[in-house]
N, C-alpha and C. Protein backbone atom coordinates (compact mmCIF):
# COMPACT_ATOMS: atom_id res chain seq x y z
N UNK A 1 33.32 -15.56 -38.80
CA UNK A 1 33.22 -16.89 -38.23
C UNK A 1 31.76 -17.25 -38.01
N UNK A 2 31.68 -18.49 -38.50
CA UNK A 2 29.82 -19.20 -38.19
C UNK A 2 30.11 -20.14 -36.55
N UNK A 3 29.34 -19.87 -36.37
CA UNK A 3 28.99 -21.25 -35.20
C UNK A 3 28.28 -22.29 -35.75
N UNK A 4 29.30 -23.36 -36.06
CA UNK A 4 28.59 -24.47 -36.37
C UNK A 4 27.95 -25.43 -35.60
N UNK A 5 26.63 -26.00 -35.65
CA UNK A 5 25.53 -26.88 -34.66
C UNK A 5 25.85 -27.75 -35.25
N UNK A 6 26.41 -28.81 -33.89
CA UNK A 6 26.48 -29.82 -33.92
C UNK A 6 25.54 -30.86 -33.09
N UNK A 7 25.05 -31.59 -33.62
CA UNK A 7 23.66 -32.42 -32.57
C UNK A 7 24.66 -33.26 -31.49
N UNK A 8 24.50 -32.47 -30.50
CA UNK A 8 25.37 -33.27 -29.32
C UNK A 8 24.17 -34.54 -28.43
N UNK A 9 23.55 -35.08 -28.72
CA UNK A 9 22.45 -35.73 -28.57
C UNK A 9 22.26 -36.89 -29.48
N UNK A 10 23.31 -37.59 -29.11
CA UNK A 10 23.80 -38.88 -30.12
C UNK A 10 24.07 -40.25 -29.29
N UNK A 11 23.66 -41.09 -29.69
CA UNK A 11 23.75 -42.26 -29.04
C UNK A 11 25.00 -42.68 -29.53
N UNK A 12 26.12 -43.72 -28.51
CA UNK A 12 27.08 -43.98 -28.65
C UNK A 12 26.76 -45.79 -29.51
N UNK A 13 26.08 -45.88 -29.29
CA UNK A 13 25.81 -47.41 -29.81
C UNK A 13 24.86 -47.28 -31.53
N UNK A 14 25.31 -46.09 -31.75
CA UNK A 14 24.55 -45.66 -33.20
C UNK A 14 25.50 -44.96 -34.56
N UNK A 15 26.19 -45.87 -35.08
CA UNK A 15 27.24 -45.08 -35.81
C UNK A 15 26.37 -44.00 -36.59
N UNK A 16 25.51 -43.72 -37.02
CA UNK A 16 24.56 -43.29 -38.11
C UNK A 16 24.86 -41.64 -36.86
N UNK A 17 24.35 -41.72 -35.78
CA UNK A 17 23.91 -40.55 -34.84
C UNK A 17 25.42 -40.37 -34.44
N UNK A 18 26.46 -41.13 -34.25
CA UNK A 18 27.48 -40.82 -34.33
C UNK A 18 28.02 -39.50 -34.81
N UNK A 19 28.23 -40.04 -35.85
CA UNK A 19 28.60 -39.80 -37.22
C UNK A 19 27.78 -38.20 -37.28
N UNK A 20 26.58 -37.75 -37.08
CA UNK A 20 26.06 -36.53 -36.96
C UNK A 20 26.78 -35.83 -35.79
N UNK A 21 27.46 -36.18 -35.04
CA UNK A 21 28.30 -35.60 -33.98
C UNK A 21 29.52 -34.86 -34.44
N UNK A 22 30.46 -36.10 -34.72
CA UNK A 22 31.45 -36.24 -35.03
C UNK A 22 32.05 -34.93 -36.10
N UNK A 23 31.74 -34.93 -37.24
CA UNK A 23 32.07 -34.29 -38.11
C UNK A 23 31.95 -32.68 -38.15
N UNK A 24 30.40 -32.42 -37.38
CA UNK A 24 30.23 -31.11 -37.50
C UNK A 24 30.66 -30.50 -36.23
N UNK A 25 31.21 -31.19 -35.14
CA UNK A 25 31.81 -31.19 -33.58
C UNK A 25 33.10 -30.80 -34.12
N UNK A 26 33.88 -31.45 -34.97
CA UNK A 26 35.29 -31.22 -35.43
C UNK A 26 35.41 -29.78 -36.00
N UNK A 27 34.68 -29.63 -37.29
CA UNK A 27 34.15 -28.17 -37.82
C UNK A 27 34.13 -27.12 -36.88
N UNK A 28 33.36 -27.36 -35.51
CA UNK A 28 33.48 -26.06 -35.13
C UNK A 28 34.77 -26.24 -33.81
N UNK A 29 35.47 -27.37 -33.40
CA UNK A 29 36.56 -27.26 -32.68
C UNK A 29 37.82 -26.46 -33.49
N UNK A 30 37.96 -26.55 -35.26
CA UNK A 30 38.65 -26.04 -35.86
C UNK A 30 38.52 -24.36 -35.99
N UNK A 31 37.05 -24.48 -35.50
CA UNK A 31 36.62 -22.75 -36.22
C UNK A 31 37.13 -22.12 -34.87
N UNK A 32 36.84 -22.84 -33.73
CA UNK A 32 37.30 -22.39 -32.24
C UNK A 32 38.94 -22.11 -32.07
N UNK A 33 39.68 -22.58 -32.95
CA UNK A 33 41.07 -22.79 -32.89
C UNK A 33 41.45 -21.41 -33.56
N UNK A 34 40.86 -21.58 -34.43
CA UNK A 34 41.36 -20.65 -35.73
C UNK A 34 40.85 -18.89 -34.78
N UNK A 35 40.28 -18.81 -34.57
CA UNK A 35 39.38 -17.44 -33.90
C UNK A 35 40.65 -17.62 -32.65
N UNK A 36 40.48 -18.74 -31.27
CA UNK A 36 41.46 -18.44 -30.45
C UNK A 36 43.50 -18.09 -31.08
N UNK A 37 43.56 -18.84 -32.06
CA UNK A 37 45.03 -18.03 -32.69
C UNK A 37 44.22 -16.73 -33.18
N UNK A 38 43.97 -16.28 -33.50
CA UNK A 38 43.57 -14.83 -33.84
C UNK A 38 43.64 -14.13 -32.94
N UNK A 39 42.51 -14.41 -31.96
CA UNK A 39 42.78 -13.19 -31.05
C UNK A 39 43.64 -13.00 -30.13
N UNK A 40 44.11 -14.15 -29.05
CA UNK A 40 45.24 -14.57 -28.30
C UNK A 40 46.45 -14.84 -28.99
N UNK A 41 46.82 -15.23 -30.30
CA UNK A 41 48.00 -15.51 -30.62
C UNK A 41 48.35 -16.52 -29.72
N UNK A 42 48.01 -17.27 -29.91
CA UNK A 42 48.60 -19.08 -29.14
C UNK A 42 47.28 -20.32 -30.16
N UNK A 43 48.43 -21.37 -29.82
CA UNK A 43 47.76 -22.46 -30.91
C UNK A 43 47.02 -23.50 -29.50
N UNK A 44 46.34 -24.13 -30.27
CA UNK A 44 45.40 -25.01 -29.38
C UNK A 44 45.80 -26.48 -30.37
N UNK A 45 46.31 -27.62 -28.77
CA UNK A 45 46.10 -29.00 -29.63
C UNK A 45 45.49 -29.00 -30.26
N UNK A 46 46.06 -29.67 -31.64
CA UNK A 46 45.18 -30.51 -32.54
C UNK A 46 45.24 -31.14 -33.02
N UNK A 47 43.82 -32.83 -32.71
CA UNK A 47 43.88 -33.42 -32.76
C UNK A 47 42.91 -34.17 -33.43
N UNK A 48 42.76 -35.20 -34.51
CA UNK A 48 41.47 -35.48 -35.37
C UNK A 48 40.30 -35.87 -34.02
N UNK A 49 38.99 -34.95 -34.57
CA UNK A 49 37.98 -34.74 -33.38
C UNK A 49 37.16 -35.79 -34.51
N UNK A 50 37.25 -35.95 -35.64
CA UNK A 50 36.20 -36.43 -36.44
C UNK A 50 36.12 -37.78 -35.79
N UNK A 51 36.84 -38.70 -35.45
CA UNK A 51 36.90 -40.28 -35.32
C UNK A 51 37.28 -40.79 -34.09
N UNK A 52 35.89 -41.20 -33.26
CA UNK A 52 36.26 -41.67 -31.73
C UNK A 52 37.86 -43.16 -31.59
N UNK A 53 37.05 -43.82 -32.40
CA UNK A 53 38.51 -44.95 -32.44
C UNK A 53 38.63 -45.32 -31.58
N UNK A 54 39.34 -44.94 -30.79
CA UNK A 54 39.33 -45.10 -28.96
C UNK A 54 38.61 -44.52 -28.00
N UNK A 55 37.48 -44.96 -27.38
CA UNK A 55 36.39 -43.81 -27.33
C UNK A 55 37.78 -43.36 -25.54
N UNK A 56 38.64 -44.12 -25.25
CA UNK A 56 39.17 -43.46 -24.34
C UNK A 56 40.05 -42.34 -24.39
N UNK A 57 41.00 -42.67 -25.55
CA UNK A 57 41.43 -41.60 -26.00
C UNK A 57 41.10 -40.51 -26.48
N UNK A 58 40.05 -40.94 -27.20
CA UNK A 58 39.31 -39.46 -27.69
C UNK A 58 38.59 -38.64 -26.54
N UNK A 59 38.43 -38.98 -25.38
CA UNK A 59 37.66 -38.21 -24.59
C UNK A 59 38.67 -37.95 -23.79
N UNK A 60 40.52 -38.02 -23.47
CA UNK A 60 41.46 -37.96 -22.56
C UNK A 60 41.84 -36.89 -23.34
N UNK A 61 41.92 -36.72 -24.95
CA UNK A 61 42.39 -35.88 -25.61
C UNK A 61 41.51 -34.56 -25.55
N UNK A 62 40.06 -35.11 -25.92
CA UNK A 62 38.94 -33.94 -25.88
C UNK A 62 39.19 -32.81 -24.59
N UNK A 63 39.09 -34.09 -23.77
CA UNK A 63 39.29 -32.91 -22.42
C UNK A 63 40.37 -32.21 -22.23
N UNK A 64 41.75 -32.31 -22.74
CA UNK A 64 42.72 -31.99 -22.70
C UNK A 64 42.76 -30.53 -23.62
N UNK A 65 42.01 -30.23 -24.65
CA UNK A 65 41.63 -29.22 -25.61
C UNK A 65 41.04 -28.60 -24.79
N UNK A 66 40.01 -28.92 -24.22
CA UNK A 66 38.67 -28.05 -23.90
C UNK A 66 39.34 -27.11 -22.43
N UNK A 67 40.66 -28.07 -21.73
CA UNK A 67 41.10 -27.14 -20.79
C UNK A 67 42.07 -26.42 -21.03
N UNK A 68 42.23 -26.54 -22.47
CA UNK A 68 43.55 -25.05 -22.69
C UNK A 68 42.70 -24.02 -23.35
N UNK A 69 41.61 -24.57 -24.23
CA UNK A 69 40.89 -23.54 -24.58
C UNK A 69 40.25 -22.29 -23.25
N UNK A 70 39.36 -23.36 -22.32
CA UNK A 70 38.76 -22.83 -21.18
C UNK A 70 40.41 -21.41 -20.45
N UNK A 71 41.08 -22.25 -20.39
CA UNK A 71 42.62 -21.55 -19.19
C UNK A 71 43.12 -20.27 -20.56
N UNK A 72 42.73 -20.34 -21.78
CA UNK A 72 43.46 -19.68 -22.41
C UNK A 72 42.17 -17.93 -22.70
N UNK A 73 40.71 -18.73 -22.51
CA UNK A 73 40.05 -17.56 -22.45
C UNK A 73 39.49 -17.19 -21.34
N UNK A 74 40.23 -17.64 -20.14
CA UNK A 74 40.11 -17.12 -19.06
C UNK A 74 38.65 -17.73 -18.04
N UNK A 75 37.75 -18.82 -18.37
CA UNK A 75 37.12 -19.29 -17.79
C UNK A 75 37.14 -20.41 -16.70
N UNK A 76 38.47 -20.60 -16.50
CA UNK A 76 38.93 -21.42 -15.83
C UNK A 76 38.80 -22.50 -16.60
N UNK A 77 39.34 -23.68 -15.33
CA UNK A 77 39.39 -25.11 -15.72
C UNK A 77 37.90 -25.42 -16.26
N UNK A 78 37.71 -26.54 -17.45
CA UNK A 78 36.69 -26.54 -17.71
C UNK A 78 36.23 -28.10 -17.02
N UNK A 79 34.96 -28.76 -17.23
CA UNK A 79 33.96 -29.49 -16.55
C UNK A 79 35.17 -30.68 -17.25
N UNK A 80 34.88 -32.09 -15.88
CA UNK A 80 35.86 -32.82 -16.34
C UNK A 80 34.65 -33.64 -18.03
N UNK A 81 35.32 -33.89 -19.47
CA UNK A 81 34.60 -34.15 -20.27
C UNK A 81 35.42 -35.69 -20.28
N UNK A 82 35.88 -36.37 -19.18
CA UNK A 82 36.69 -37.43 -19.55
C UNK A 82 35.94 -38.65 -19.61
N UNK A 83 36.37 -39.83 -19.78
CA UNK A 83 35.43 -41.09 -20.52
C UNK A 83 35.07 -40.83 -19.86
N UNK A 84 33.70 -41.58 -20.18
CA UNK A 84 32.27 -42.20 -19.73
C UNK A 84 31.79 -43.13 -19.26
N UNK A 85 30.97 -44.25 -18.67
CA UNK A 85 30.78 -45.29 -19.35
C UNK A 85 29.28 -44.87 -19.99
N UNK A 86 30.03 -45.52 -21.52
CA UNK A 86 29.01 -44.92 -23.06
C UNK A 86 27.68 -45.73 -22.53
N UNK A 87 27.58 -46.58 -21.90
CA UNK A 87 25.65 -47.44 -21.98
C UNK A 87 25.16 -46.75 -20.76
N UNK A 88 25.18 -46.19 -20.26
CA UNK A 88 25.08 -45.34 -19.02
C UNK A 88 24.33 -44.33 -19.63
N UNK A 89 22.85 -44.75 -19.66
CA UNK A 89 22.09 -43.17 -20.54
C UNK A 89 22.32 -41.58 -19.44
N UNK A 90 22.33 -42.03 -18.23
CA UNK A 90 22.04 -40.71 -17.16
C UNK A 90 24.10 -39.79 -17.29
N UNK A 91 25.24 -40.58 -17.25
CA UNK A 91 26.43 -40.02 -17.74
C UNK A 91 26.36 -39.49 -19.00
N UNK A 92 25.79 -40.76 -20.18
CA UNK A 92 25.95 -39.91 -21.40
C UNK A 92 25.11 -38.37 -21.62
N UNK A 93 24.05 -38.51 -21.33
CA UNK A 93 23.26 -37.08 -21.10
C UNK A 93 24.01 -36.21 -20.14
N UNK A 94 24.22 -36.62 -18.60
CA UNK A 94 25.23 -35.55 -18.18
C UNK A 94 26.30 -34.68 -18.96
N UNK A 95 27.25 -35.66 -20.12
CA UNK A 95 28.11 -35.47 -20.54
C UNK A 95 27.76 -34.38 -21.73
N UNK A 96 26.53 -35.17 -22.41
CA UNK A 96 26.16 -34.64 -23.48
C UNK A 96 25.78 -32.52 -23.25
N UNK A 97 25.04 -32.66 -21.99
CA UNK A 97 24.77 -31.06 -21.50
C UNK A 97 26.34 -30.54 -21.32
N UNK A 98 27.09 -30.99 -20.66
CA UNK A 98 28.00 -30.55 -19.85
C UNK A 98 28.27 -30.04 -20.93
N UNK A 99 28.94 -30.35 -21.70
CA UNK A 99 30.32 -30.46 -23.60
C UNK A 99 29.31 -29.25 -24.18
N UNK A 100 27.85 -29.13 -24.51
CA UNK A 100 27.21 -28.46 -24.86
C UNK A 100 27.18 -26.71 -24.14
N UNK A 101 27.05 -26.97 -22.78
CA UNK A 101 26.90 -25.68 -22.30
C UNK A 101 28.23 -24.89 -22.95
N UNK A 102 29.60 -26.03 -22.46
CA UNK A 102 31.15 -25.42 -22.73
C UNK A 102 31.10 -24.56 -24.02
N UNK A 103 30.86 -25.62 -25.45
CA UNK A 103 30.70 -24.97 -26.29
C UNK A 103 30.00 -23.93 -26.54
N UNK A 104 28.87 -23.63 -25.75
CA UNK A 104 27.93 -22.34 -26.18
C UNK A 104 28.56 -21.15 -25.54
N UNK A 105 29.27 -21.45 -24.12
CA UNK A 105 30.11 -20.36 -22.94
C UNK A 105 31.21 -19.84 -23.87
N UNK A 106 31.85 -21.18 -24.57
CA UNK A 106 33.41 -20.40 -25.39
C UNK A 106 33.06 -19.75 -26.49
N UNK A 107 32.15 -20.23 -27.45
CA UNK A 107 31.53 -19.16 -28.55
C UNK A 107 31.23 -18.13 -28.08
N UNK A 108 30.39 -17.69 -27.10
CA UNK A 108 29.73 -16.37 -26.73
C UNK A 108 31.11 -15.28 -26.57
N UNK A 109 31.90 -15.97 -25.36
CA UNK A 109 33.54 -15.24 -25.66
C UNK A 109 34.32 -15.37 -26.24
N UNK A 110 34.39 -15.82 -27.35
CA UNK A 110 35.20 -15.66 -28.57
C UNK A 110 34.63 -15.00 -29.70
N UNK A 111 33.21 -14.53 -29.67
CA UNK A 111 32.55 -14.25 -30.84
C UNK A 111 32.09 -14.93 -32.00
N UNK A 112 31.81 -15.99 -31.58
CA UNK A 112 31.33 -17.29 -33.03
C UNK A 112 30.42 -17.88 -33.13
């Protein structure tokens, strides 16, 4: 398994920086899935990570992943990752660290 970098440091009002999120964020939510059925034997929602669409839904759903992943490798509940408001530079950066640390905490214990 690779750990794929994803530039979590994307403006929401920038499809271009988007779009650098999006795709390689999905990549490694799949690689995270695939490793947690491996070693736990249990499946993790899944849900297309590539395409905000609804930026509410996608962040009701996101968070909804990130706390079975977190409850399933034993780190507890994870940080709430739920909407935002996106023009809000000081939330989106909160958000942006928060989602970032998660991902680096669940790779380290999963091995990826």
């Amino acid at each position: 398994m690779v750990n794929i970098y994803f530039n979590n440091e994307f403006d929401f009002n920038d499809q271009n920086s988007i779009s650098s999120f999006l795709g390689p964020h999905a990549i490694e939510h799949s690689s995270i899935n695939k490793r947690i059925a491996s070693l736990y034997n249990v499946s993790i929602m899944s849900i297309p990570l590539f395409d905000f669409g609804d930026y509410e839904s996608w962040f009701s759903y996101h968070t909804i992943i990130h706390r079975q992943i977190s409850l399933i490798i034993g780190i507890g509940d994870a940080p709430s990752l739920n909407m935002i408001d996106i023009n809000d530079r000081i939330q989106v950066e909160e958000w942006q660290q928060n989602h970032q640390n998660l991902h680096q905490q669940i790779s380290r214990i999963i091995g990826i």
